[in-house]
Protein backbone atom coordinates (compact mmCIF):
# COMPACT_ATOMS: atom_id res chain seq x y z
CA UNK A 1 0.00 0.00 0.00
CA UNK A 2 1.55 3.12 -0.51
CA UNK A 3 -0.82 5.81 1.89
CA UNK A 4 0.40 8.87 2.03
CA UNK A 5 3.35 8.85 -0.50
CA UNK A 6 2.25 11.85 -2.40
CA UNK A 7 4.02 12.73 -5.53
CA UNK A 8 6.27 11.25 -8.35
CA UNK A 9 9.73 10.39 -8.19
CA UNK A 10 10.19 10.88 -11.99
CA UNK A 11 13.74 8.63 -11.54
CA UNK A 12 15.46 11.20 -9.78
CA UNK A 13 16.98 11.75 -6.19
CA UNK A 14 15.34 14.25 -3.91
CA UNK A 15 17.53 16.83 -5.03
CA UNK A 16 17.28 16.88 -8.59
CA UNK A 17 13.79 16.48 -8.26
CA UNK A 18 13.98 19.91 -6.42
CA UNK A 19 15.85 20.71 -9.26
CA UNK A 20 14.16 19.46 -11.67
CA UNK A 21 10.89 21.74 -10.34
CA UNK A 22 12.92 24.80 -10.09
CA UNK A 23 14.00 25.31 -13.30
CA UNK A 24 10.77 24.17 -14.57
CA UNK A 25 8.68 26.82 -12.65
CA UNK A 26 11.71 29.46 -13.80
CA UNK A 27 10.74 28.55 -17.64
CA UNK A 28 7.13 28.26 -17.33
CA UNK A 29 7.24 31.98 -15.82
CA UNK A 30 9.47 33.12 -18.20
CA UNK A 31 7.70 31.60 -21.43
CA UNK A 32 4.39 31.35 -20.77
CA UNK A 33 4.34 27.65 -21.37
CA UNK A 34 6.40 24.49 -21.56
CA UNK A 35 6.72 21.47 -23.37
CA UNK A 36 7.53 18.33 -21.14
CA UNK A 37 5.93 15.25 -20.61
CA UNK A 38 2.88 14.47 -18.54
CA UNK A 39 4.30 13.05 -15.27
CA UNK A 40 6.31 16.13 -15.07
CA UNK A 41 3.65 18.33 -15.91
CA UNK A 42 1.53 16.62 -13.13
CA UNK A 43 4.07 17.36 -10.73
CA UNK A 44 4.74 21.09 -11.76
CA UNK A 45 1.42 21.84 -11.43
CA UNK A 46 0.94 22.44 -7.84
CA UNK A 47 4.63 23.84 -7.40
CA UNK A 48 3.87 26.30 -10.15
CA UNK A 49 0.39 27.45 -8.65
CA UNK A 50 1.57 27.66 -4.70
CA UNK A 51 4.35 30.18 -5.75
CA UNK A 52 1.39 32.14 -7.77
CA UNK A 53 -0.31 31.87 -4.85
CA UNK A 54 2.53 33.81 -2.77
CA UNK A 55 2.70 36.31 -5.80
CA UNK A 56 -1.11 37.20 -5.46
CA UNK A 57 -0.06 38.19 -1.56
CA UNK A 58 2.68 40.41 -2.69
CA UNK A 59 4.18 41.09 0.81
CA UNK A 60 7.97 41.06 1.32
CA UNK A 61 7.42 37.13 3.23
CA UNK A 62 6.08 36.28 0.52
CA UNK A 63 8.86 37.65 -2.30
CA UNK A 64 11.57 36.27 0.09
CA UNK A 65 9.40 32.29 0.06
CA UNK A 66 9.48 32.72 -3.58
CA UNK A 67 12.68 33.76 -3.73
CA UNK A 68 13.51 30.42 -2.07
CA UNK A 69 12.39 28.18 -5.31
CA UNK A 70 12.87 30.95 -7.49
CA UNK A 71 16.23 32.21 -7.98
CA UNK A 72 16.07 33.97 -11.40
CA UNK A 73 16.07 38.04 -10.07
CA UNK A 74 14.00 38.88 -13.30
CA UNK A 75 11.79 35.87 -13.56
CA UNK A 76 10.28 36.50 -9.53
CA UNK A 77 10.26 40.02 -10.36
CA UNK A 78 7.82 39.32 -13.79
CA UNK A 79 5.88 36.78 -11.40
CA UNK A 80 4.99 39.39 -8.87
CA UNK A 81 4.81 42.85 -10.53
CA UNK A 82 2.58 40.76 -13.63
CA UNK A 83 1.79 37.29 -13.38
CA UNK A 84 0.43 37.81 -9.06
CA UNK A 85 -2.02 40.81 -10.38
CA UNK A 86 -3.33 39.41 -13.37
CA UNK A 87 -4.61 36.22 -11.23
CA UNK A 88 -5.44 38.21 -8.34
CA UNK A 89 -9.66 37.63 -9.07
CA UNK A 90 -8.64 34.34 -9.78
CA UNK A 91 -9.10 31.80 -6.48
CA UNK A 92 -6.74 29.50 -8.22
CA UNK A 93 -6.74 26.88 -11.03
CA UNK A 94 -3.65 29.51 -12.86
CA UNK A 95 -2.39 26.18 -14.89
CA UNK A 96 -3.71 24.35 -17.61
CA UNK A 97 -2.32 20.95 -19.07
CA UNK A 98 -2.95 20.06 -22.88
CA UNK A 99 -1.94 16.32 -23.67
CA UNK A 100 -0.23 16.45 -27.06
CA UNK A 101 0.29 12.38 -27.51
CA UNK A 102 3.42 10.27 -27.54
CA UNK A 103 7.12 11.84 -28.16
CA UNK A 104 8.56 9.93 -31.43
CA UNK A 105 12.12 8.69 -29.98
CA UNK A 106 10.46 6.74 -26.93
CA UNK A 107 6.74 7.17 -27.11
CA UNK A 108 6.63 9.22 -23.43
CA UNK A 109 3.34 10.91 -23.45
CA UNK A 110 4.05 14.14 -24.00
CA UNK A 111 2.06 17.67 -22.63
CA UNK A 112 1.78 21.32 -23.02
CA UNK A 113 1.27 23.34 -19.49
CA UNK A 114 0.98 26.88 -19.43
CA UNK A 115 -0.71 29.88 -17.45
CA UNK A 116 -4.23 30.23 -18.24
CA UNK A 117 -4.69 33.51 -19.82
């Protein structure tokens, strides 16, 4: 039985799974939208929407939590001067996932998650 083991370990240690997260929350920001496969997208999902979350409060706390997982200067300041506003009406749901089938080289089932406009 695995109760209570939340969350994928996508084949990586702990810490490049941190990784891993970081840098995909840094290009999702950045872009708009990323690429990736499914699994990955499942997982970025909630990572992605709790640092939203944090921009929609705006404080200083909250720029120095993102700061934390975010450690591109420009990217957390485009996430809270535009990305935390333009949700702020929003009480969550900021991600949306598009399957786009299986990747040709080895058939992972690919997806397309980005901010929902």
């Amino acid at each position: 039985m695995r109760h209570r083991k939340k969350g994928r370990k996508l084949g990586r240690t702990a810490q490049h799974r941190r990784a891993t997260l970081r840098n995909m929350a840094t290009s999702l920001f950045r872009h708009g939208r990323i690429e990736t496969t499914t699994a990955k997208a499942k997982e970025l999902r909630p990572y992605a929407e709790r640092l939203i979350t944090l921009a929609k409060r705006g404080d200083l706390h909250a720029r120095r939590q993102a700061a934390r997982k975010i450690q591109d200067r420009e990217v957390l300041g485009h996430l809270f001067d535009d990305i935390g506003p333009r949700f702020s009406q929003r009480p969550g749901g900021y991600t949306r996932i598009l399957k786009l089938g299986a990747r040709k080289g080895d058939a992972a089932d690919m997806s397309l998650i980005e901010l929902v406009d």
